[in-house]
PDB file of N, CA and C in Angstrom:
ATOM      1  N   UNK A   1      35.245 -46.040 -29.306  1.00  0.00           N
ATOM      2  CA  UNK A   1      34.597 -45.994 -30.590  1.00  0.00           C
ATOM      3  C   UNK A   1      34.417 -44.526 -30.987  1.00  0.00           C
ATOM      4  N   UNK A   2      34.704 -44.236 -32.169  1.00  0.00           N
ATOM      5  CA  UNK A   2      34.531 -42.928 -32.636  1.00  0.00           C
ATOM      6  C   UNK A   2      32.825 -42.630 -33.011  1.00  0.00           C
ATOM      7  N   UNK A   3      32.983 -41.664 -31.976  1.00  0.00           N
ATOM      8  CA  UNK A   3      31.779 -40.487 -32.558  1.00  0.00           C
ATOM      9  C   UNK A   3      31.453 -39.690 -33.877  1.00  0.00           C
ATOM     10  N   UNK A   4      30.897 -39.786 -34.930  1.00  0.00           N
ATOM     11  CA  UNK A   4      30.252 -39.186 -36.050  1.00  0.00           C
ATOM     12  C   UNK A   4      30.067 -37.787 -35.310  1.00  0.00           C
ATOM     13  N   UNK A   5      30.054 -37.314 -36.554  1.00  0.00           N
ATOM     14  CA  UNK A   5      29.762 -35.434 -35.653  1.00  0.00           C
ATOM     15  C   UNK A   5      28.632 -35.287 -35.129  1.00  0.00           C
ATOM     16  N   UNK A   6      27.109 -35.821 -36.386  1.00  0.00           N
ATOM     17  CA  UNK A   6      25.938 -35.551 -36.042  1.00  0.00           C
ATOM     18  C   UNK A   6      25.722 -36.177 -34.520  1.00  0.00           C
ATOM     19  N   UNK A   7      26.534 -37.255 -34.336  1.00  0.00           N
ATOM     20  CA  UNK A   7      26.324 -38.192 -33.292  1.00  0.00           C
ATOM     21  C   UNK A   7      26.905 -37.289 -31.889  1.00  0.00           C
ATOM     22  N   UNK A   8      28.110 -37.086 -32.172  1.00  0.00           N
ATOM     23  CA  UNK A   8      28.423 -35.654 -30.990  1.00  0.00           C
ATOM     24  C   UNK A   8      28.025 -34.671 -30.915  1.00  0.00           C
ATOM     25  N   UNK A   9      27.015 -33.780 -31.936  1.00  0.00           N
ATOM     26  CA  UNK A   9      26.442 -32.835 -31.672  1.00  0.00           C
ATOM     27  C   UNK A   9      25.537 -32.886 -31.107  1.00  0.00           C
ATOM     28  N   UNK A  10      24.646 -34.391 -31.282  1.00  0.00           N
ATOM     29  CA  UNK A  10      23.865 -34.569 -30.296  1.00  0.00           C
ATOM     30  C   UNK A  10      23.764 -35.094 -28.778  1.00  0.00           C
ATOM     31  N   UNK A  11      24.683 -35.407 -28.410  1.00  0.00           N
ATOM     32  CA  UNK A  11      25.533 -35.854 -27.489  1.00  0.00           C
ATOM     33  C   UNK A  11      25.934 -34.861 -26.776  1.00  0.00           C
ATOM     34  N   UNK A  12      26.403 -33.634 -27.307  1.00  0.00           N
ATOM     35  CA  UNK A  12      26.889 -32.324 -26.457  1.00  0.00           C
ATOM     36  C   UNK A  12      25.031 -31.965 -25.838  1.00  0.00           C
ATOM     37  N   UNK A  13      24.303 -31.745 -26.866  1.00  0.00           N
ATOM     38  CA  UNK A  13      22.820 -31.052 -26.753  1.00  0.00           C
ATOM     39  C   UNK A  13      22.582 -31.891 -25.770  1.00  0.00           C
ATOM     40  N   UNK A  14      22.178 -33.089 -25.715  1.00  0.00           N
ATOM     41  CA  UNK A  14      21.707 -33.866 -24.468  1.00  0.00           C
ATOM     42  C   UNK A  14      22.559 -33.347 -23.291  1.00  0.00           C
ATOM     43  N   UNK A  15      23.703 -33.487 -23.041  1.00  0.00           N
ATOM     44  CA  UNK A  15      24.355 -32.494 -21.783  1.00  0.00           C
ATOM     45  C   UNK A  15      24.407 -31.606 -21.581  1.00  0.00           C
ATOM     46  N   UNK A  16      23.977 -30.490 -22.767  1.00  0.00           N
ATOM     47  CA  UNK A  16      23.822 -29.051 -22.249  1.00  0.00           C
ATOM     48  C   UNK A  16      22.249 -29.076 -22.034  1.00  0.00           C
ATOM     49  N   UNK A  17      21.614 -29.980 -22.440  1.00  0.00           N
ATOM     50  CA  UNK A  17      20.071 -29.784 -21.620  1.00  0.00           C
ATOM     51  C   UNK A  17      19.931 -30.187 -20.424  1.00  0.00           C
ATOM     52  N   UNK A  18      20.313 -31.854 -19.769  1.00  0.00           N
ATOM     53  CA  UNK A  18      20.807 -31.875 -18.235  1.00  0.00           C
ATOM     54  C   UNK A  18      21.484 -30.846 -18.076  1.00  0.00           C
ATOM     55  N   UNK A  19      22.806 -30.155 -18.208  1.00  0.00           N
ATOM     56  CA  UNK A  19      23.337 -29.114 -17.378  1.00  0.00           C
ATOM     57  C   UNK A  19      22.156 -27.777 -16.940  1.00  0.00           C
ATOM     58  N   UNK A  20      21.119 -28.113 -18.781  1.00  0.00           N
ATOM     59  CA  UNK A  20      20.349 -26.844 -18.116  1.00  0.00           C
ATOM     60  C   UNK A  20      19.152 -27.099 -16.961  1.00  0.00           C
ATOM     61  N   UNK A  21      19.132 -28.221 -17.097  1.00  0.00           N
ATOM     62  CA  UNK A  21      18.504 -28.778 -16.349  1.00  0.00           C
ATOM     63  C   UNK A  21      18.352 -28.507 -14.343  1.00  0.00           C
ATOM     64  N   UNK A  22      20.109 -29.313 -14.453  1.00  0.00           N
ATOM     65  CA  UNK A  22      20.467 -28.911 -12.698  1.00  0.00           C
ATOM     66  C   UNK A  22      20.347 -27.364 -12.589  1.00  0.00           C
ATOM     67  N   UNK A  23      21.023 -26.114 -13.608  1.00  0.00           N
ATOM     68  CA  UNK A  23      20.868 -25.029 -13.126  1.00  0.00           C
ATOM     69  C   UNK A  23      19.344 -24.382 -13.190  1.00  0.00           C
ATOM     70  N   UNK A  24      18.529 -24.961 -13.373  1.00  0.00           N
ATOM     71  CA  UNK A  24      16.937 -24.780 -13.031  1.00  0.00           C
ATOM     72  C   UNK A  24      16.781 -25.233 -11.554  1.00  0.00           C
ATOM     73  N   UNK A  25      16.838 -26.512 -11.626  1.00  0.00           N
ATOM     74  CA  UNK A  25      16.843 -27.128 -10.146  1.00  0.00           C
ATOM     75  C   UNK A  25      17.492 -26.211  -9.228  1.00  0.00           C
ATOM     76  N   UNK A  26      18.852 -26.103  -9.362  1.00  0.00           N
ATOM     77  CA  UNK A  26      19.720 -25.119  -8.138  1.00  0.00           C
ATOM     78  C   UNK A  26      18.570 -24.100  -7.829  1.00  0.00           C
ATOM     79  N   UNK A  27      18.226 -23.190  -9.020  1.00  0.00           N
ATOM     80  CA  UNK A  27      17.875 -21.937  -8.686  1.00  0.00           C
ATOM     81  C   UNK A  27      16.442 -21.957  -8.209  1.00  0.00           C
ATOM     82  N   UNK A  28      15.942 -22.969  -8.425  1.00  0.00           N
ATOM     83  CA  UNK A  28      14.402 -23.496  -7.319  1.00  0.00           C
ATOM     84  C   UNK A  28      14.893 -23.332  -5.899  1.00  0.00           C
ATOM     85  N   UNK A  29      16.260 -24.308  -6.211  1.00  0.00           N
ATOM     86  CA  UNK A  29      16.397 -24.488  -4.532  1.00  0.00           C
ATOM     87  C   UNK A  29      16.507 -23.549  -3.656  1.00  0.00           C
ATOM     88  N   UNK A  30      17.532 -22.637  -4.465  1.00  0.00           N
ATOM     89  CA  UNK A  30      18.065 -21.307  -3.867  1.00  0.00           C
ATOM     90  C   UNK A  30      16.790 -20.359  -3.768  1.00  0.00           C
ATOM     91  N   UNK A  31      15.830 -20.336  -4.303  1.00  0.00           N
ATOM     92  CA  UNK A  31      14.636 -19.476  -3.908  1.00  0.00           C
ATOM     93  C   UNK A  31      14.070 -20.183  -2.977  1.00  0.00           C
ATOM     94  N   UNK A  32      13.845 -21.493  -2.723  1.00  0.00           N
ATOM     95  CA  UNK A  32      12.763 -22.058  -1.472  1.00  0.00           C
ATOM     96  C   UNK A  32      13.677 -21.281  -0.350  1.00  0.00           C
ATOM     97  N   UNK A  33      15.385 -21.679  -0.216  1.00  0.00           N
ATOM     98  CA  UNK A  33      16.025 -21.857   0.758  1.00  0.00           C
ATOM     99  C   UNK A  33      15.740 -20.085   1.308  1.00  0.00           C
ATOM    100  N   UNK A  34      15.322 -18.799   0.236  1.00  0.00           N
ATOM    101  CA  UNK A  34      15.523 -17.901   0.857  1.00  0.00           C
ATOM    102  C   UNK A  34      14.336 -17.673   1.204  1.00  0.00           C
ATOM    103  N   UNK A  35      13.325 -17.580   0.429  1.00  0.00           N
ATOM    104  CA  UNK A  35      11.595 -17.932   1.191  1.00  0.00           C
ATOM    105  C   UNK A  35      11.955 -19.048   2.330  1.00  0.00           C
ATOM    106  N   UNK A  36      12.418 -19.817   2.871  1.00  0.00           N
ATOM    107  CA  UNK A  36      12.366 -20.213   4.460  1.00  0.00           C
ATOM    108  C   UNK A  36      13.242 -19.212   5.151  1.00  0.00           C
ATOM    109  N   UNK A  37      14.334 -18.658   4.980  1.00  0.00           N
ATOM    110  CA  UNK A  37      14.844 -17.582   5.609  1.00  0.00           C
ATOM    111  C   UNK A  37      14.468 -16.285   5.779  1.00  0.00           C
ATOM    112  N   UNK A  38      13.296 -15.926   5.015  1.00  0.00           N
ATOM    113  CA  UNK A  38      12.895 -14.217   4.902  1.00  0.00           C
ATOM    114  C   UNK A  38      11.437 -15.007   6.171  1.00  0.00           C
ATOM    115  N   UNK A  39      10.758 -16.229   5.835  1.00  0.00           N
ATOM    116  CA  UNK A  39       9.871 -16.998   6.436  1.00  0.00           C
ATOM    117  C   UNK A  39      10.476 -16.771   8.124  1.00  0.00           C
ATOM    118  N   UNK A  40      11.189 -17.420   8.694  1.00  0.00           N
ATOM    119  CA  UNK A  40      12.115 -17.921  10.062  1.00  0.00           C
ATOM    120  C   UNK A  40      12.507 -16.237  10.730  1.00  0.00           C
ATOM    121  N   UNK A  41      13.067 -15.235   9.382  1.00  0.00           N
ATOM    122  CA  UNK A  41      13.043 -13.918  10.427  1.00  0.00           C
ATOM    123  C   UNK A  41      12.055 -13.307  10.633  1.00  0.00           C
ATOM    124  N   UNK A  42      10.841 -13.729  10.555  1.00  0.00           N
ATOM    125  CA  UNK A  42       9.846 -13.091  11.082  1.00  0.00           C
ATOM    126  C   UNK A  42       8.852 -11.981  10.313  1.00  0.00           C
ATOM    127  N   UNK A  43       9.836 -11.595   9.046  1.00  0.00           N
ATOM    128  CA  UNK A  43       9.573 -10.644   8.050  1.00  0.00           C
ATOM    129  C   UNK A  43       8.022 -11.040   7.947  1.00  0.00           C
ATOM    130  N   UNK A  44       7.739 -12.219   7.785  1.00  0.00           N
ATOM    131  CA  UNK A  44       6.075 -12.329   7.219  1.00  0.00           C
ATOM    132  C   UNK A  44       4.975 -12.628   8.107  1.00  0.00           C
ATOM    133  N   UNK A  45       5.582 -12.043   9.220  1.00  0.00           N
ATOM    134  CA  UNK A  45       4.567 -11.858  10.486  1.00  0.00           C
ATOM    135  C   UNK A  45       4.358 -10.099  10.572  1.00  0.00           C
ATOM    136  N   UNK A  46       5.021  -9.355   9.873  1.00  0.00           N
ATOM    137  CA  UNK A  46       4.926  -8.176   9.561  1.00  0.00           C
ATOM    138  C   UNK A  46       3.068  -7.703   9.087  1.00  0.00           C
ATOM    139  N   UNK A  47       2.458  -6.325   9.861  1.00  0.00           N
ATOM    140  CA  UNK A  47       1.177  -6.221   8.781  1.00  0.00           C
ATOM    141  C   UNK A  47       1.205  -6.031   7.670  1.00  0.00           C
ATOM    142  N   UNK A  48       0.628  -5.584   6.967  1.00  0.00           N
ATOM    143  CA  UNK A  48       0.702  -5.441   5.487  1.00  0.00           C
ATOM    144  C   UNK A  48       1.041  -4.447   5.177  1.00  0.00           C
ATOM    145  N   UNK A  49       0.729  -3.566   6.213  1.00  0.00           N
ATOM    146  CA  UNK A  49       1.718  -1.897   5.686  1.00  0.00           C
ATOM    147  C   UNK A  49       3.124  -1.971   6.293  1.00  0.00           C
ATOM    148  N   UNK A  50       3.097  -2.741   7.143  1.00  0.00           N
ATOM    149  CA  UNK A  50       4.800  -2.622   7.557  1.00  0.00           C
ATOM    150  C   UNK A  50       5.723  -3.513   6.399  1.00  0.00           C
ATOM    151  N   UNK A  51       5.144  -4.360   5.587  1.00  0.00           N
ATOM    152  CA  UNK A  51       5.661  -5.077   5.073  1.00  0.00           C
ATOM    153  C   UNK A  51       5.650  -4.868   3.706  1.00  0.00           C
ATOM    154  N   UNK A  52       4.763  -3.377   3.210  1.00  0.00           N
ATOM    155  CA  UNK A  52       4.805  -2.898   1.762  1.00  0.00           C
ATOM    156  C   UNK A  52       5.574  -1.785   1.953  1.00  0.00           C
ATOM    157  N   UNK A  53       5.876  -1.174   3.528  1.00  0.00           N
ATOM    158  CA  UNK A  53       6.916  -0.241   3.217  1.00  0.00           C
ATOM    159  C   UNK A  53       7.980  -0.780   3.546  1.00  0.00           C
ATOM    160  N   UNK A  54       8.780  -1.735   4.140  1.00  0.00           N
ATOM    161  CA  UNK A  54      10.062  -2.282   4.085  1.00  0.00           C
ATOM    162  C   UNK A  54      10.444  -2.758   2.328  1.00  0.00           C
ATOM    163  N   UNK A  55       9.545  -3.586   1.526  1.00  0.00           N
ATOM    164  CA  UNK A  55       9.391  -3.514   0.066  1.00  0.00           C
ATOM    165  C   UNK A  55      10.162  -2.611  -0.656  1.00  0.00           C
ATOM    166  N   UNK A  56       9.016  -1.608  -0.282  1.00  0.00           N
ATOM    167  CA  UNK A  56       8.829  -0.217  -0.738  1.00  0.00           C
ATOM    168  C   UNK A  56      10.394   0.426  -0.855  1.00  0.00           C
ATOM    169  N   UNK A  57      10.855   0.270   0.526  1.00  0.00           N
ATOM    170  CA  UNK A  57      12.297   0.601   0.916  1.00  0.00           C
ATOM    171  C   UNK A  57      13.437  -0.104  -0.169  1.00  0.00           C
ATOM    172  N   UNK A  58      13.227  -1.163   0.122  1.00  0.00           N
ATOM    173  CA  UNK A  58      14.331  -1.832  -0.691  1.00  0.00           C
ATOM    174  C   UNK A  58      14.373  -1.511  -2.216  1.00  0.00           C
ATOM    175  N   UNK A  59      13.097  -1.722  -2.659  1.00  0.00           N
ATOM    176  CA  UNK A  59      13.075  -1.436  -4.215  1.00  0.00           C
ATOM    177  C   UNK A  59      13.970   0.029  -4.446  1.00  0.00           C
ATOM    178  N   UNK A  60      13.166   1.263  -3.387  1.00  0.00           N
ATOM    179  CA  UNK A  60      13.398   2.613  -3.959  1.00  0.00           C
ATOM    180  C   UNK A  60      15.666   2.390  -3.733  1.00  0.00           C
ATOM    181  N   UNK A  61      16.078   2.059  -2.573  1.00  0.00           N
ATOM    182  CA  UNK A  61      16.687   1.907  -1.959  1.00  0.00           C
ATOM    183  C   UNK A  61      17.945   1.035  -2.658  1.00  0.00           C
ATOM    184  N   UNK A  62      17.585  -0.165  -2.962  1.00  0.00           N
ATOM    185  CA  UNK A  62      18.711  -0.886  -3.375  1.00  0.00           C
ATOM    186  C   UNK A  62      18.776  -1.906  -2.516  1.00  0.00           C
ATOM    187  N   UNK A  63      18.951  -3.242  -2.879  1.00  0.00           N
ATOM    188  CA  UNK A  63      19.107  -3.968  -2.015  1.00  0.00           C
ATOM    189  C   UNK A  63      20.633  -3.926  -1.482  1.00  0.00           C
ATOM    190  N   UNK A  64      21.492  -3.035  -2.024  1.00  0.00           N
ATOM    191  CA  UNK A  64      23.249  -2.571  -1.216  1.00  0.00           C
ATOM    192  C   UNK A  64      23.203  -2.099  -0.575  1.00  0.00           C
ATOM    193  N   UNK A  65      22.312  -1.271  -0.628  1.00  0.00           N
ATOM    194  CA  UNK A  65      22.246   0.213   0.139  1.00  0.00           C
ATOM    195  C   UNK A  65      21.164  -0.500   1.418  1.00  0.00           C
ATOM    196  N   UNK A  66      20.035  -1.018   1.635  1.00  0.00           N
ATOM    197  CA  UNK A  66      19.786  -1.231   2.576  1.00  0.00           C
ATOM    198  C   UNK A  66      20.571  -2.500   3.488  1.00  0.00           C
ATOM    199  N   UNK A  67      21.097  -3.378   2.760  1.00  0.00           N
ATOM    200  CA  UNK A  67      22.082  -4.176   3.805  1.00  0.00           C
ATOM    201  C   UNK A  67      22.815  -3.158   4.148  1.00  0.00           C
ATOM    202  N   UNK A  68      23.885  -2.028   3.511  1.00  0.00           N
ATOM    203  CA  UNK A  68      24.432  -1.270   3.922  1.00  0.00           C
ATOM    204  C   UNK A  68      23.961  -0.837   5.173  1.00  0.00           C
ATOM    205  N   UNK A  69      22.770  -0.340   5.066  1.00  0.00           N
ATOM    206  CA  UNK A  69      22.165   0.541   6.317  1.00  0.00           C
ATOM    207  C   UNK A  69      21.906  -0.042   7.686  1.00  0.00           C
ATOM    208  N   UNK A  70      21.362  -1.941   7.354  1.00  0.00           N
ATOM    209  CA  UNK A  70      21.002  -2.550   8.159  1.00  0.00           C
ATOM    210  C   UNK A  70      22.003  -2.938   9.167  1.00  0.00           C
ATOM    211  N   UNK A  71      23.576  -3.179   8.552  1.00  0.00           N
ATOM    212  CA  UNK A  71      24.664  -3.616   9.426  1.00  0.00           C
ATOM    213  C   UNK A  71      25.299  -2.359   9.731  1.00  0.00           C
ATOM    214  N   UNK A  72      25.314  -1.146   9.009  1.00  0.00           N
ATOM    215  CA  UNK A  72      25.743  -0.038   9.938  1.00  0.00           C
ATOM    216  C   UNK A  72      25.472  -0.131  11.382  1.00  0.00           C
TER     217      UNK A  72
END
């Protein structure tokens, strides 16, 4: 059956809002998944000054430049 335009324009909008939808979801996920991994290495058993200057580091630093440094 043919689609009317108004009828497919709304039809696209409803799928580009689910699509925007899952890429909200993903990017939840992908932040829990790295808060349990920064969690598991131990990083947040760090004191509070060891753990505002590693911060500290990365911000001034780059997060390239300190993986760089870390796998050197």
């Amino acid at each position: 059956m043919a689609l009317s335009i108004e009828q497919e324009r709304q039809q696209l909008e409803a799928d580009e809002a689910k699509l925007a939808d899952r890429r909200k979801k993903l990017l939840e996920r992908e932040r829990t998944e790295r808060l349990r991994a920064i969690d598991q290495s131990g990083l947040m058993k760090a004191d509070g000054a060891a753990f505002e200057g590693i911060m500290k580091a990365i911000k001034s630093l780059g997060l390239d430049e300190v993986a760089k440094r870390l796998t050197a």
